[in-house]
Protein backbone atom coordinates (compact mmCIF):
# COMPACT_ATOMS: atom_id res chain seq x y z
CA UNK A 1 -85.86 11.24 -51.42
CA UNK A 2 -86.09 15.06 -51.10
CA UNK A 3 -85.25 17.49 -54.06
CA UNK A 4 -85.89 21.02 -54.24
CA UNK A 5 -87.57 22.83 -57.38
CA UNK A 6 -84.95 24.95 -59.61
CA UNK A 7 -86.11 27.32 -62.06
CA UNK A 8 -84.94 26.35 -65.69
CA UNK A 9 -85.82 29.47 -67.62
CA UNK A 10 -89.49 30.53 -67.36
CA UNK A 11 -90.34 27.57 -66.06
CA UNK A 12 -89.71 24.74 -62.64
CA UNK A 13 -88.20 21.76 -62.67
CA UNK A 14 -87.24 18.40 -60.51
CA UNK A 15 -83.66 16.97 -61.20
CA UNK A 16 -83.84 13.44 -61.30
CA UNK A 17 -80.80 11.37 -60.19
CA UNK A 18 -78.26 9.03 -61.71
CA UNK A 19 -79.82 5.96 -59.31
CA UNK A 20 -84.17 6.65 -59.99
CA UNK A 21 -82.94 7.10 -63.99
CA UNK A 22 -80.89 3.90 -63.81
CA UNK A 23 -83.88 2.12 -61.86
CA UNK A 24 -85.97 3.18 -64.63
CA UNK A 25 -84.16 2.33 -67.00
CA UNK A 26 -84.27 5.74 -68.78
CA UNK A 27 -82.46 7.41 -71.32
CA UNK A 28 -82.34 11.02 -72.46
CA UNK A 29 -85.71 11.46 -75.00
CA UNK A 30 -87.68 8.88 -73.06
CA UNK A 31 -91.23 9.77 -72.85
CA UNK A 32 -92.83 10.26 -69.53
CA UNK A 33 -97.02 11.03 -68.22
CA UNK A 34 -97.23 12.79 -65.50
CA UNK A 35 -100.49 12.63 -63.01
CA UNK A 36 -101.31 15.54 -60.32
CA UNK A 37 -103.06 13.38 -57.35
CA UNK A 38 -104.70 17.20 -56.33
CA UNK A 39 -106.54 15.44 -53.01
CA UNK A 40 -103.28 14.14 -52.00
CA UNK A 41 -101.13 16.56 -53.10
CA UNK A 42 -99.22 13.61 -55.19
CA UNK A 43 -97.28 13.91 -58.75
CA UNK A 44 -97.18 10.70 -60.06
CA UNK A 45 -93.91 10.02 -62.63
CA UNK A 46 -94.39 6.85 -65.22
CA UNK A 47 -92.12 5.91 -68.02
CA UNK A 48 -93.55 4.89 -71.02
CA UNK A 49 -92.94 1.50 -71.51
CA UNK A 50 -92.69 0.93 -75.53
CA UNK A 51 -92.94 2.79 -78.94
CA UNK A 52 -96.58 1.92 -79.66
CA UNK A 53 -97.27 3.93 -76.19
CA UNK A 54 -95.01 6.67 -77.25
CA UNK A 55 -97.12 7.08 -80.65
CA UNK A 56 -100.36 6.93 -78.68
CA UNK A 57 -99.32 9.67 -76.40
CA UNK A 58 -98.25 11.63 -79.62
CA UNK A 59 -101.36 11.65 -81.13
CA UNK A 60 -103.14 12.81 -77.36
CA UNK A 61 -101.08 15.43 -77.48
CA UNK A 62 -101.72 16.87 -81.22
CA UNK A 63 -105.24 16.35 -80.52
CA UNK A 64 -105.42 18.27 -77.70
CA UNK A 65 -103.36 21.16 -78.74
């Protein structure tokens, strides 16, 4: 599947469809990592899968901030 990059405000961004949400099983809120493959020039897109994972990312992110 192709999709081009929009601007949303100062930034980029990748729509995702209807059909890859639904295969995901995602929801508005749902917490995603994101992986830049530089070698292949690969973005790799994971769900997280529970709440303990979404309070370990949390506390990533406030330490590295």
């Amino acid at each position: 599947m192709r999709r081009k990059l929009l601007r949303i405000g100062n930034s980029f961004g990748l729509i995702l469809t209807k059909d890859i949400l639904s295969k995901l099983k995602a929801e508005y809120g749902d917490l995603f990592e994101m992986e830049v493959r530089e070698q292949t020039g690969e973005i790799v897109i994971r769900k997280v899968a529970d709440a303990s994972n979404r309070n370990r990312i949390k506390e990533k992110t406030k330490i590295s901030v």
